[in-house]
N, C-alpha and C. Protein backbone atom coordinates (compact mmCIF):
# COMPACT_ATOMS: atom_id res chain seq x y z
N UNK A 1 5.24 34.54 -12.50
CA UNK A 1 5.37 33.81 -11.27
C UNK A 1 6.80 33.93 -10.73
N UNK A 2 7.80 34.10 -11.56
CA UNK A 2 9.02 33.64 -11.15
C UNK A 2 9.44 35.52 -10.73
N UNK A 3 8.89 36.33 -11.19
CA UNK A 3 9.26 37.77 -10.36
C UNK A 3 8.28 38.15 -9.23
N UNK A 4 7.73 37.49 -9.10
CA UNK A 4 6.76 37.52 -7.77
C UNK A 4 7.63 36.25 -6.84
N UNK A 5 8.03 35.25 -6.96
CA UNK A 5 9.28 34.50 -6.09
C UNK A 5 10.72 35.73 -5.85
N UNK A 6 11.07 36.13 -6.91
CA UNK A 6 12.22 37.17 -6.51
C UNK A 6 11.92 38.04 -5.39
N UNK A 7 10.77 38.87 -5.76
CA UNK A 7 9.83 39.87 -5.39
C UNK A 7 10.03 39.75 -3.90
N UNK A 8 9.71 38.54 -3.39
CA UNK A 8 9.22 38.16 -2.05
C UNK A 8 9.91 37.33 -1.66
N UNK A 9 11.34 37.04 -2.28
CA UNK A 9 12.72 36.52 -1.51
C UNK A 9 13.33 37.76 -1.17
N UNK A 10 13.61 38.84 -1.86
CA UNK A 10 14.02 40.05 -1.73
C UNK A 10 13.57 40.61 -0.15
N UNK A 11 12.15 40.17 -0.04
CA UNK A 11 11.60 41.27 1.02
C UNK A 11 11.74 40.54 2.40
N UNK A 12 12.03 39.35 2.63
CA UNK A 12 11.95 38.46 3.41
C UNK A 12 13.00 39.12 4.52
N UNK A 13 14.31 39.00 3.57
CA UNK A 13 15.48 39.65 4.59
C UNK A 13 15.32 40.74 5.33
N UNK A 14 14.39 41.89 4.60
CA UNK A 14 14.21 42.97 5.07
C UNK A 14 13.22 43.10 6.07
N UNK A 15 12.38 42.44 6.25
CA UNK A 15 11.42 41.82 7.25
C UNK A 15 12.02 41.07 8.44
N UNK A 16 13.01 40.68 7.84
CA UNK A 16 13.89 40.01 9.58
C UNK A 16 14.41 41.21 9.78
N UNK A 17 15.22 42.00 9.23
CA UNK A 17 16.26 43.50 10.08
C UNK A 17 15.27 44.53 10.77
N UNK A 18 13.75 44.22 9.91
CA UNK A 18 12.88 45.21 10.56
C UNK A 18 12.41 44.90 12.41
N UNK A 19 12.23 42.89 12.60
CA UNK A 19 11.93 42.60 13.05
C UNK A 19 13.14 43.05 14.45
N UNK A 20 14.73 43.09 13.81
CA UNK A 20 15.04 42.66 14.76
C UNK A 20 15.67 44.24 15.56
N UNK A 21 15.04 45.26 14.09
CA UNK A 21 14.84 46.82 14.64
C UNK A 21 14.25 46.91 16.00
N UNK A 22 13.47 46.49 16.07
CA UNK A 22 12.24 46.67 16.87
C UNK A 22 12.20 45.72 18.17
N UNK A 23 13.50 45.49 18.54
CA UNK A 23 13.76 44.20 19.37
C UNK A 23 11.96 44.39 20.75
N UNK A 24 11.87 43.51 21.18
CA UNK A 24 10.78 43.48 22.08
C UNK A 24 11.61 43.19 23.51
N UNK A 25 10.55 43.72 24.92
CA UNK A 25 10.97 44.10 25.59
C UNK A 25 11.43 42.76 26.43
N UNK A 26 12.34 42.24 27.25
CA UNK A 26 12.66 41.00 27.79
C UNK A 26 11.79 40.80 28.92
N UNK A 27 12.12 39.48 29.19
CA UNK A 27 11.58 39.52 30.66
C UNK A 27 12.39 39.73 32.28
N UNK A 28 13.93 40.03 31.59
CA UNK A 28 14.77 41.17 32.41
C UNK A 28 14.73 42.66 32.42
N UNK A 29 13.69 42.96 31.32
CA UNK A 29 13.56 44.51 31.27
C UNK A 29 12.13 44.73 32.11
N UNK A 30 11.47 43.50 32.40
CA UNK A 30 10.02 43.98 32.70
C UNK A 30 10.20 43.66 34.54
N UNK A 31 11.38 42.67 34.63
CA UNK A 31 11.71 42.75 36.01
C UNK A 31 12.31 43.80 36.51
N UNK A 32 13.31 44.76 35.68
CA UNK A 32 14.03 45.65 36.12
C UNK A 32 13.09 46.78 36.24
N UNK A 33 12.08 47.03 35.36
CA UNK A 33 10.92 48.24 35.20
C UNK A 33 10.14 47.90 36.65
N UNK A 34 9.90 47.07 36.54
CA UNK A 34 8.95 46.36 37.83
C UNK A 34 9.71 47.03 38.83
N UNK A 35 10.80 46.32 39.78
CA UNK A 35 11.63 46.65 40.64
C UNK A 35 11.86 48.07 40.67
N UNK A 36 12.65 48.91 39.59
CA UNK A 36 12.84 50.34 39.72
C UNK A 36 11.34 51.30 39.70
N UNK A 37 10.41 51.03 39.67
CA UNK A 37 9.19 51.60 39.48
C UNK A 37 8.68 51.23 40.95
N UNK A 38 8.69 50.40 41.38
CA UNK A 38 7.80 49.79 42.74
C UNK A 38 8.32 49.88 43.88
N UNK A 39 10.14 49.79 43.46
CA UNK A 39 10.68 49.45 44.75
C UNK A 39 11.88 50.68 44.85
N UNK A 40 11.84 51.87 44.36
CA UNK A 40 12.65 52.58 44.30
C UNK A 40 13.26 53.25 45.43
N UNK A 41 12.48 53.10 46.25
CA UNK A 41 13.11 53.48 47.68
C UNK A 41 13.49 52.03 48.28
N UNK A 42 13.69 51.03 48.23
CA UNK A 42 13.94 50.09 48.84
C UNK A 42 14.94 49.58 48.87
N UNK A 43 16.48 49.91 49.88
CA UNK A 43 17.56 49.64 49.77
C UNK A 43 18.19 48.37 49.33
N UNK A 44 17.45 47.42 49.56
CA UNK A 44 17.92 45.95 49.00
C UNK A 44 18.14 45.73 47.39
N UNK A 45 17.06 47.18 46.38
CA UNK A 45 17.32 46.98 44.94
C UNK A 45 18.18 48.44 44.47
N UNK A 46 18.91 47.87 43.68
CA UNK A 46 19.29 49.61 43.26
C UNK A 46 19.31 49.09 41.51
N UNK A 47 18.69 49.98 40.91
CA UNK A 47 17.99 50.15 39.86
C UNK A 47 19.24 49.90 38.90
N UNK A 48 20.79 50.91 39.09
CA UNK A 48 21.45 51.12 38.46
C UNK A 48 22.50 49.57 38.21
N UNK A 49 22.28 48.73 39.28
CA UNK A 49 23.01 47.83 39.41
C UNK A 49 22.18 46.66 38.42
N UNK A 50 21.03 47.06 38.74
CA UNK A 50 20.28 45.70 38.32
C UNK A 50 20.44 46.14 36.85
N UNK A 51 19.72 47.25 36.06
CA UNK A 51 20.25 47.35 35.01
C UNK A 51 21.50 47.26 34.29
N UNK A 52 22.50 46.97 34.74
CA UNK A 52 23.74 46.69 34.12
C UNK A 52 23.80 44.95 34.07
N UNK A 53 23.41 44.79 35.52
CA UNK A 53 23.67 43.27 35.68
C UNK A 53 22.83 42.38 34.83
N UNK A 54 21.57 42.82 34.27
CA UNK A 54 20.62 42.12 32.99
C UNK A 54 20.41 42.98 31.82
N UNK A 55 21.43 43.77 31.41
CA UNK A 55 21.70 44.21 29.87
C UNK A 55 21.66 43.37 28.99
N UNK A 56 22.81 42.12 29.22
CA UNK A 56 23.11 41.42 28.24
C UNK A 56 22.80 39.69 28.51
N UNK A 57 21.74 39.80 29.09
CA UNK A 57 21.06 38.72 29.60
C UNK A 57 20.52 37.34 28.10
N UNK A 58 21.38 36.39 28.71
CA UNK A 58 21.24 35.13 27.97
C UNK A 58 19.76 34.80 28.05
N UNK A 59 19.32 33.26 27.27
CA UNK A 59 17.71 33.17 27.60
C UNK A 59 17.84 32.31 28.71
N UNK A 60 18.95 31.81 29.30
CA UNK A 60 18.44 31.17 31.04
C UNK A 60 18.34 32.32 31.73
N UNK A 61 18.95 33.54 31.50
CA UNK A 61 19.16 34.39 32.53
C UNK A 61 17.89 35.18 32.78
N UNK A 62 17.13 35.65 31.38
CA UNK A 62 15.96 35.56 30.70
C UNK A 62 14.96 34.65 31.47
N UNK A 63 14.84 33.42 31.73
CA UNK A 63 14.41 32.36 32.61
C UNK A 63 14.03 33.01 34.14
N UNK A 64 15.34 33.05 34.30
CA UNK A 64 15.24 33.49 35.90
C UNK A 64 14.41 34.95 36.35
N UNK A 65 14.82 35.86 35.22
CA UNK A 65 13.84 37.14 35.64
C UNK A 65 12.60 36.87 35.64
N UNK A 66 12.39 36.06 35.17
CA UNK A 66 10.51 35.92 34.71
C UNK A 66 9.83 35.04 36.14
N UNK A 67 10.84 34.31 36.42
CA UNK A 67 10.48 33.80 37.98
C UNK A 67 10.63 34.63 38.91
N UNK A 68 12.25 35.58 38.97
CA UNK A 68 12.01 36.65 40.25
C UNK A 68 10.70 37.29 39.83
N UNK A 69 10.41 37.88 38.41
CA UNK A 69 9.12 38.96 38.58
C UNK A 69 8.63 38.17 39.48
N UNK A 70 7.81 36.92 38.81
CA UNK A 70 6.40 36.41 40.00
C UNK A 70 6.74 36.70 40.86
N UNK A 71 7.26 35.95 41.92
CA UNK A 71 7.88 35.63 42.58
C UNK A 71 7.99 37.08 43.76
N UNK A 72 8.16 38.51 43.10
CA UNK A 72 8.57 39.44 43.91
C UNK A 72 7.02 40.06 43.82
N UNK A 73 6.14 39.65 42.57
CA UNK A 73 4.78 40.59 42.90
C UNK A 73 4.10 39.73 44.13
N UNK A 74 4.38 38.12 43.53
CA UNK A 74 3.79 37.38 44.49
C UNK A 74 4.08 37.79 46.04
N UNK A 75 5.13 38.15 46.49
CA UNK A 75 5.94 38.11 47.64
C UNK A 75 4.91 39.82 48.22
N UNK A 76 4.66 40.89 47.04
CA UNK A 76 4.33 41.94 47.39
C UNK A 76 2.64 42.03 47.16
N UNK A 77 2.14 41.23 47.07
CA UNK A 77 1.28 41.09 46.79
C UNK A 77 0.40 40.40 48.36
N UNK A 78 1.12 39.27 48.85
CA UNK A 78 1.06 39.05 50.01
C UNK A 78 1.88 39.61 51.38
N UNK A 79 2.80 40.82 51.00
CA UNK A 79 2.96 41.91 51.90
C UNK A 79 1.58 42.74 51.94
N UNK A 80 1.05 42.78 51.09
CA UNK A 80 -0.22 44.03 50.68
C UNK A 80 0.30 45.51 50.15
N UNK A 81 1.51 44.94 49.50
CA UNK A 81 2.16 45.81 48.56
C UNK A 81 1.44 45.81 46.90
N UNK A 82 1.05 47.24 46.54
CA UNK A 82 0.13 47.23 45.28
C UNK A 82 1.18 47.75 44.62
N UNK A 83 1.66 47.60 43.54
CA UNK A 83 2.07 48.75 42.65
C UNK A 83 1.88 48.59 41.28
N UNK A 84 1.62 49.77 40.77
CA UNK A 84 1.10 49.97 39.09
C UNK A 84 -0.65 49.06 39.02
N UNK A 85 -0.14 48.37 37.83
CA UNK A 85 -2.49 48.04 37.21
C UNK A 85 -3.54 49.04 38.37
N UNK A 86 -2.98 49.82 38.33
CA UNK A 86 -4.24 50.90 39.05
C UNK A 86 -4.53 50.49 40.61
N UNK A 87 -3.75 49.73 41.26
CA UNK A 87 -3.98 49.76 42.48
C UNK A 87 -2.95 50.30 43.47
N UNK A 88 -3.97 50.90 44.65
CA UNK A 88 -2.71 51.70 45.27
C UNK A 88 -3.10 51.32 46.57
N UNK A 89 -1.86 51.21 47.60
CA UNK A 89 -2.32 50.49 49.14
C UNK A 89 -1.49 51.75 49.63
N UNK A 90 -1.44 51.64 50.95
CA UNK A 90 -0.76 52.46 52.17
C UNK A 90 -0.28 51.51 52.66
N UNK A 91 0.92 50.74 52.52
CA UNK A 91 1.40 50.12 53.52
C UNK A 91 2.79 50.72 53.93
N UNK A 92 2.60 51.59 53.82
CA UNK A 92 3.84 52.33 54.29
C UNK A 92 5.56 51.82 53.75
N UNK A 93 5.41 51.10 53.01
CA UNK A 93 6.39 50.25 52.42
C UNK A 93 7.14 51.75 51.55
């Protein structure tokens, strides 16, 4: 019993470095993917800026992207702007 406790104190640590290998994607990376994917011609975003400016994004800052996302599909969504999940519009946008 007591090398099966070692066993699996040992592996624990290595299970967090794996975890934190593998970091997961933010919800400033899924706003910035969003924006540079949808809106790449659209002078008001520039891809290169926004990516620098949420690199090192805190979890309020984290907060706030997850509201612009809505917020900008919502906004393009009621332009009749489609982009990506398989829908595609002509709005000349």
């Amino acid at each position: 019993m007591t090398h099966r406790l070692i066993a699996l104190c040992a592996l624990v640590p290595s299970l967090s470095l794996l975890a934190a290998c593998g970091e997961k994607e933010t919800p400033c990376d899924r706003y910035v993917d969003y924006i540079c994917e949808c809106h790449i011609s659209d002078p008001d975003f520039s891809c290169e800026d926004l990516r620098q400016q949420y690199a090192e994004a805190d979890s309020a800052l984290q907060d706030e992207c997850s509201l612009a996302l809505d917020d900008q599909k919502t906004q393009d969504s009621e332009d009749g702007y489609a982009c990506g999940e398989g829908e595609t519009s002509d709005s000349g946008v």
